[in-house]
Structures are given as structure tokens and as C-alpha cells.
PDB file of N, CA and C in Angstrom:
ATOM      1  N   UNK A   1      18.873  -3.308   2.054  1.00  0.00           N
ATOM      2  CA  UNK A   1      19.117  -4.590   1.401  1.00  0.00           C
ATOM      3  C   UNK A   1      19.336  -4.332  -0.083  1.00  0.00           C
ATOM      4  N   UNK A   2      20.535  -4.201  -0.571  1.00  0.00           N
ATOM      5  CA  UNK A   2      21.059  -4.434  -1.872  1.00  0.00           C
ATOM      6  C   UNK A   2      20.217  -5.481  -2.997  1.00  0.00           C
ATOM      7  N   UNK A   3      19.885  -6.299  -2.496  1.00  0.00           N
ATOM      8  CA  UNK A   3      18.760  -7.537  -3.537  1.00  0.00           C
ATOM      9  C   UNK A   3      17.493  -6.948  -3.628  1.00  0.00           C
ATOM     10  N   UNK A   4      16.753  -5.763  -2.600  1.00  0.00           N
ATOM     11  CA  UNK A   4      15.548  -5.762  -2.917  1.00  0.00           C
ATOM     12  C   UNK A   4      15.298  -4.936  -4.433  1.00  0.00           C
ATOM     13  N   UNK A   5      14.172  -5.124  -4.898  1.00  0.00           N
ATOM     14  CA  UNK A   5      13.837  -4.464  -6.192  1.00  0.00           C
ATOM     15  C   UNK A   5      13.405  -3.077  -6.186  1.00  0.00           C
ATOM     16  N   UNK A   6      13.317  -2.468  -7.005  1.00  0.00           N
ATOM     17  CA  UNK A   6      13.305  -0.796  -6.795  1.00  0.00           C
ATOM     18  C   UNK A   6      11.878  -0.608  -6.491  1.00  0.00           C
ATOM     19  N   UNK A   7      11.530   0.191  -5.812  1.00  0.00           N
ATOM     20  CA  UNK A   7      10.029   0.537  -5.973  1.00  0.00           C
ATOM     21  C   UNK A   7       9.535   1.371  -7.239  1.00  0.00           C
ATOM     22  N   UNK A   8       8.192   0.282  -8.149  1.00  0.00           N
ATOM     23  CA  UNK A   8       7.813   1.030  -9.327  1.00  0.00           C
ATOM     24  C   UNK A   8       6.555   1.898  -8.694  1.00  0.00           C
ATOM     25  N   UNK A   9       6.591   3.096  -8.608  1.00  0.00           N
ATOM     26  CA  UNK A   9       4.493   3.667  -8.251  1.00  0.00           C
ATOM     27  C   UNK A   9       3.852   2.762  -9.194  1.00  0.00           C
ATOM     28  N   UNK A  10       2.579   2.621  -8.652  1.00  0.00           N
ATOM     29  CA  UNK A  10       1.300   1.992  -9.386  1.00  0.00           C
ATOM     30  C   UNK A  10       0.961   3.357 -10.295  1.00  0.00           C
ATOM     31  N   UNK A  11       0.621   4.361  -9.591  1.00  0.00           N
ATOM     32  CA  UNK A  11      -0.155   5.720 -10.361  1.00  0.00           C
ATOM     33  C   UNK A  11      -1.617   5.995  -9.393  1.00  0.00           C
ATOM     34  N   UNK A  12      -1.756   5.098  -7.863  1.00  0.00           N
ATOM     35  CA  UNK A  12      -2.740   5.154  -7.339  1.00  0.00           C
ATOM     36  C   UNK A  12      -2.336   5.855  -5.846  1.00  0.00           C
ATOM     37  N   UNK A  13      -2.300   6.931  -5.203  1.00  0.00           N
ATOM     38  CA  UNK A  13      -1.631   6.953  -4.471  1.00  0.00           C
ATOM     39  C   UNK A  13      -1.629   6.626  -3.263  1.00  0.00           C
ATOM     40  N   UNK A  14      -3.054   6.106  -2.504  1.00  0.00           N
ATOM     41  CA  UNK A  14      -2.930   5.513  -1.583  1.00  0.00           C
ATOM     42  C   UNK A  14      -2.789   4.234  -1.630  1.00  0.00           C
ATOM     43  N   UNK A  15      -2.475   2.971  -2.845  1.00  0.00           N
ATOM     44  CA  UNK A  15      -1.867   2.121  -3.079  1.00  0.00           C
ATOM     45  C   UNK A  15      -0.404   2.096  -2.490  1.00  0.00           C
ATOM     46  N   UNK A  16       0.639   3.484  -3.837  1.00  0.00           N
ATOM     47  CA  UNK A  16       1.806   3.526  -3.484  1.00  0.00           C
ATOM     48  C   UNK A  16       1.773   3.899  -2.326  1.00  0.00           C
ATOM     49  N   UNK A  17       1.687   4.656  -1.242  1.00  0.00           N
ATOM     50  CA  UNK A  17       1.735   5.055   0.140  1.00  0.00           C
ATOM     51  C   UNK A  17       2.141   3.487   0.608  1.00  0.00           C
ATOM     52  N   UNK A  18       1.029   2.956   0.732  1.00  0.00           N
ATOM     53  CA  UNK A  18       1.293   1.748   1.408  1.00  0.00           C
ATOM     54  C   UNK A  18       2.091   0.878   1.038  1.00  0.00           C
ATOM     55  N   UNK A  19       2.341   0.493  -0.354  1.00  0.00           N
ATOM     56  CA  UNK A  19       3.722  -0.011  -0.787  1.00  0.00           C
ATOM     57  C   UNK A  19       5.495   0.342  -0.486  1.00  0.00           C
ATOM     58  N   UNK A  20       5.447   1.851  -0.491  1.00  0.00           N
ATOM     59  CA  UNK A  20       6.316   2.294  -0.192  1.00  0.00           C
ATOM     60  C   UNK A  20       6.575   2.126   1.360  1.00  0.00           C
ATOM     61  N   UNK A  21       6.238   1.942   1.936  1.00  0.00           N
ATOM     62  CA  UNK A  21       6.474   1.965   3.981  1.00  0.00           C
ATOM     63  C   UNK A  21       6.744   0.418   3.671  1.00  0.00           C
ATOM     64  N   UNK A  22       6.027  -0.802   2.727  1.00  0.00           N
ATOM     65  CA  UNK A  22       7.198  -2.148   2.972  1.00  0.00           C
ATOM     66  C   UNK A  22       8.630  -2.075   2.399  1.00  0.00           C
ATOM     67  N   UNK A  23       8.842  -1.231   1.920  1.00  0.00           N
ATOM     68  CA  UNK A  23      10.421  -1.066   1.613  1.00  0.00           C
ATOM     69  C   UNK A  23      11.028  -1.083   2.566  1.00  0.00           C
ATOM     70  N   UNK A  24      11.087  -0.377   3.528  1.00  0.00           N
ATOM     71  CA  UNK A  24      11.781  -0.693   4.762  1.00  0.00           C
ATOM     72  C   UNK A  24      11.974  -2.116   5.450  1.00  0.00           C
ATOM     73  N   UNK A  25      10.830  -2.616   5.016  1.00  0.00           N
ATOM     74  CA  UNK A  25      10.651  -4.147   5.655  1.00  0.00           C
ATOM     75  C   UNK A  25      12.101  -5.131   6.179  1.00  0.00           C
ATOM     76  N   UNK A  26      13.215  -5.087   4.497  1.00  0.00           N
ATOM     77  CA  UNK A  26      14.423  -5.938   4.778  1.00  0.00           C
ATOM     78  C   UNK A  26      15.042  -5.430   6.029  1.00  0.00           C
ATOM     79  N   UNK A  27      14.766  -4.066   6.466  1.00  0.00           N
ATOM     80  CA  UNK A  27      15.892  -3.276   7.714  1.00  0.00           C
ATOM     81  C   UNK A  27      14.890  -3.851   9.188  1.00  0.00           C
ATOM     82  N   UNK A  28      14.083  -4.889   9.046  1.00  0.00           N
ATOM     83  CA  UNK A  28      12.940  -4.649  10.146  1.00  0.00           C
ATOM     84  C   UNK A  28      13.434  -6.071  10.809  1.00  0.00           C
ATOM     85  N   UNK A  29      13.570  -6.818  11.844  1.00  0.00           N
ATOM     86  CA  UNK A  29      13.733  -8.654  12.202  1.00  0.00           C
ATOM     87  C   UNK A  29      12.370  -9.288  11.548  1.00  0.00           C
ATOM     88  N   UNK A  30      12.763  -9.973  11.062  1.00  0.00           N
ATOM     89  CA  UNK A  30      12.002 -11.506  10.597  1.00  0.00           C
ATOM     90  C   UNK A  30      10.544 -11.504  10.964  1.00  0.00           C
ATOM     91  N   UNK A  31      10.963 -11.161  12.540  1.00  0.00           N
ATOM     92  CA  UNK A  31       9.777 -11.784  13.226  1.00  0.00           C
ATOM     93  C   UNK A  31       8.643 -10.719  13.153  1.00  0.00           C
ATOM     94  N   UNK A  32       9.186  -9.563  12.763  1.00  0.00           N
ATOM     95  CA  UNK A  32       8.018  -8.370  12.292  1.00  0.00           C
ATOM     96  C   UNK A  32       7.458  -8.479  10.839  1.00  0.00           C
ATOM     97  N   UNK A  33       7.688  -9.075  10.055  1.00  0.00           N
ATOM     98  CA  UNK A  33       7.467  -9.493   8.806  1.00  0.00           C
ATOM     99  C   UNK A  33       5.817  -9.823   8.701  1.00  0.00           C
ATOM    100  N   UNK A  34       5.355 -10.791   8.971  1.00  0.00           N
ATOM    101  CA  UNK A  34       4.453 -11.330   9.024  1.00  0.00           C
ATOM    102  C   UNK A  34       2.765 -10.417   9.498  1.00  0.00           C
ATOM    103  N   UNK A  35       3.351  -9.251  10.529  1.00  0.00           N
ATOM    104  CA  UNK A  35       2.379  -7.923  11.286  1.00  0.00           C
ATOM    105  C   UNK A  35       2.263  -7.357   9.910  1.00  0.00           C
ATOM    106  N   UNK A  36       3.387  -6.940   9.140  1.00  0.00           N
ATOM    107  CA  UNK A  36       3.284  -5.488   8.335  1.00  0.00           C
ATOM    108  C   UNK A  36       2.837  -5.381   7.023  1.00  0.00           C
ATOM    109  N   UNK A  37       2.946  -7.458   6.567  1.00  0.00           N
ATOM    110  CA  UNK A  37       2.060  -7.626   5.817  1.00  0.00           C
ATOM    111  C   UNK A  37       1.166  -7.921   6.161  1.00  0.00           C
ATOM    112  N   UNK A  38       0.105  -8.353   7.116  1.00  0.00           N
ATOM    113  CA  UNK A  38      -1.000  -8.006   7.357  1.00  0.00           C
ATOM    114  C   UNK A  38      -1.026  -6.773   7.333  1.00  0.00           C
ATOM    115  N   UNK A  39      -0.702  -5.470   8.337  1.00  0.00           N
ATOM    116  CA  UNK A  39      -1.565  -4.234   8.025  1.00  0.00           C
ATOM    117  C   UNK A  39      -1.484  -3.589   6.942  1.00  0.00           C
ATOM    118  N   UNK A  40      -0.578  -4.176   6.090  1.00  0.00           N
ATOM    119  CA  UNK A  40      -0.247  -3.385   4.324  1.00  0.00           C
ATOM    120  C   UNK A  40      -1.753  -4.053   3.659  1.00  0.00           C
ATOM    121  N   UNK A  41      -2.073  -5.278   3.727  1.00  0.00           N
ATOM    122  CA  UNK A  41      -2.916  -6.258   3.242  1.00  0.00           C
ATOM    123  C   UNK A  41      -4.370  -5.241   3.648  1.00  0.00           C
ATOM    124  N   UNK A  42      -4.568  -5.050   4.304  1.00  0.00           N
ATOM    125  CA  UNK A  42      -5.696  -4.556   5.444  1.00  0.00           C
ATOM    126  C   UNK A  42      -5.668  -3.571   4.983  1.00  0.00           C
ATOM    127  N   UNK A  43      -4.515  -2.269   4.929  1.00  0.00           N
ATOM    128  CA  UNK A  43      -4.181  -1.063   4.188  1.00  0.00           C
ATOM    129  C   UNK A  43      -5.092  -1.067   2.820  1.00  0.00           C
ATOM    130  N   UNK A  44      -4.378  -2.064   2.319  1.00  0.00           N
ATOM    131  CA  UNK A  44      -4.535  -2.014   0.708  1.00  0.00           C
ATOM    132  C   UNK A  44      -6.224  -2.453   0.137  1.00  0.00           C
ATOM    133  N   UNK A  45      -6.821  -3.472   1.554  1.00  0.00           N
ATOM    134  CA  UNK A  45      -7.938  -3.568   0.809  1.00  0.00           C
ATOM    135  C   UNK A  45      -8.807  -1.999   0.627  1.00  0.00           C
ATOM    136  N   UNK A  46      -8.901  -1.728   1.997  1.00  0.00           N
ATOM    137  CA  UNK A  46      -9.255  -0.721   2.190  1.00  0.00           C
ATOM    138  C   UNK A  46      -8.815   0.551   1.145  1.00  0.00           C
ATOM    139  N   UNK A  47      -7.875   1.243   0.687  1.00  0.00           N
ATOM    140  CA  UNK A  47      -7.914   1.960  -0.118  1.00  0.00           C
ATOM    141  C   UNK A  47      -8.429   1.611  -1.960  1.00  0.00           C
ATOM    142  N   UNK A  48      -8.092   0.360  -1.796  1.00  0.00           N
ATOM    143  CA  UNK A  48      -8.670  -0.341  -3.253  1.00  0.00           C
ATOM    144  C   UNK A  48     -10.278  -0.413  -2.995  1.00  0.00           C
ATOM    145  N   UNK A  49     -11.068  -0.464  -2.179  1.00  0.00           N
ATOM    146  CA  UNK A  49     -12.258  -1.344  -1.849  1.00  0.00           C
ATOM    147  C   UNK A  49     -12.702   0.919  -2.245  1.00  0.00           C
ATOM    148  N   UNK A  50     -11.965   1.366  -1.903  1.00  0.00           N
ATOM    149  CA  UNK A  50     -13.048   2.994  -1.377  1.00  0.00           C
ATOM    150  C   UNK A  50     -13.710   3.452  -2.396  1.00  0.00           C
ATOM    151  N   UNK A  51     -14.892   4.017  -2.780  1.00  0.00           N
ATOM    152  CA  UNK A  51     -15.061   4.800  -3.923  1.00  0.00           C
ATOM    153  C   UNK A  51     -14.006   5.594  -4.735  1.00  0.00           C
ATOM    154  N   UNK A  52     -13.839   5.162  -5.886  1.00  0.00           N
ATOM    155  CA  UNK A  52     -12.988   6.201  -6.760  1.00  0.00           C
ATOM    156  C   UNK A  52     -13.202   8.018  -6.330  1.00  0.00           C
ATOM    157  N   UNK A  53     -14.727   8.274  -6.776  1.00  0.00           N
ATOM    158  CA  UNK A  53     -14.812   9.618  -6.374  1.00  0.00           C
ATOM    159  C   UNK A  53     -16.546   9.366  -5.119  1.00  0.00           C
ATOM    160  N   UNK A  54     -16.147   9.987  -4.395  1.00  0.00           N
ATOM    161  CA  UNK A  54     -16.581  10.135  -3.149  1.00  0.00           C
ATOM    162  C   UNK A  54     -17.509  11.185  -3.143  1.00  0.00           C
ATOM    163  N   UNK A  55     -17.666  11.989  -4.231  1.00  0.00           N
ATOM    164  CA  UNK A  55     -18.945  12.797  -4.851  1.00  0.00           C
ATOM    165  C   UNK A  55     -19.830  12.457  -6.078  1.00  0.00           C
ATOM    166  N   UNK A  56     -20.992  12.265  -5.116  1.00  0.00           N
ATOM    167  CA  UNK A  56     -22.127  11.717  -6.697  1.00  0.00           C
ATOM    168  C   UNK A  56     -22.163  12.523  -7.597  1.00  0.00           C
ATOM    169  N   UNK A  57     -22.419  12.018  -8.642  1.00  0.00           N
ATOM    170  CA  UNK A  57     -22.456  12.569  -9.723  1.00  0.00           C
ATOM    171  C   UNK A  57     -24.042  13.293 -10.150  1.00  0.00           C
ATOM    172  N   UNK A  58     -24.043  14.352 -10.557  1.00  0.00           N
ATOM    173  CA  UNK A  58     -25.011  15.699 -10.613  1.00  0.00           C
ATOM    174  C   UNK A  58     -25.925  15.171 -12.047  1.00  0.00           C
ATOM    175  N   UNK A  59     -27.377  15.430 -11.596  1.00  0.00           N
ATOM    176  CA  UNK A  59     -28.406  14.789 -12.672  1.00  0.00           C
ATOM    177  C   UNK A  59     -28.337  15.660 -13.298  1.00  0.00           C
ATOM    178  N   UNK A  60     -28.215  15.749 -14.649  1.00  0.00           N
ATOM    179  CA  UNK A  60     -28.153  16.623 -15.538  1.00  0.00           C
ATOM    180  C   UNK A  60     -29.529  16.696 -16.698  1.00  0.00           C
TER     181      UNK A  60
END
């Protein structure tokens, strides 16, 4: 689709991951629209919601 807008990265990468796979979206029917933003939605909480770093930090 010629009208859609370019994809900018955020700088987060399992954000962009999931942003980038709705680009495809305009090539997809209508009626799939509505699934892929839900699992992008669902995607996205989930990588936004995760700990930044996933190792505690050492008592010093």
C-alpha cells in the first residue's frame, strides 16, 4: 500500500519487532485486521509490561 507511512524504530526492540509484522497488515483482507491488532496489542503489553533488566542488581 503506497499511502501507508514508513516504519520509524522506537529504539526498543521487542516493541519494533512487533510493529514491524503490522506493516504487512494493508496486503492482509479487512476481515483479519481486527485479530492482528489484538495480538500486536497483547504483544506489546507484554514486552512493555517485562522487566527492563531481568538481573538484580548486586549489593554492593
Amino acid at each position: 500500500m503506497s499511502g501507508s507511512p514508513k516504519f520509524t524504530p522506537t529504539g526498543h526492540a521487542g516493541a519494533d519487532k512487533v510493529l514491524q509484522e503490522l506493516q504487512v497488515l494493508g496486503e492482509r483482507p479487512v476481515h483479519d485486521h481486527a485479530v492482528a491488532y489484538q495480538a500486536a496489542h497483547q504483544e506489546l503489553t507484554a514486552v512493555l509490561d517485562a522487566p527492563v533488566n531481568a538481573v538484580p542488581a548486586r549489593d554492593e
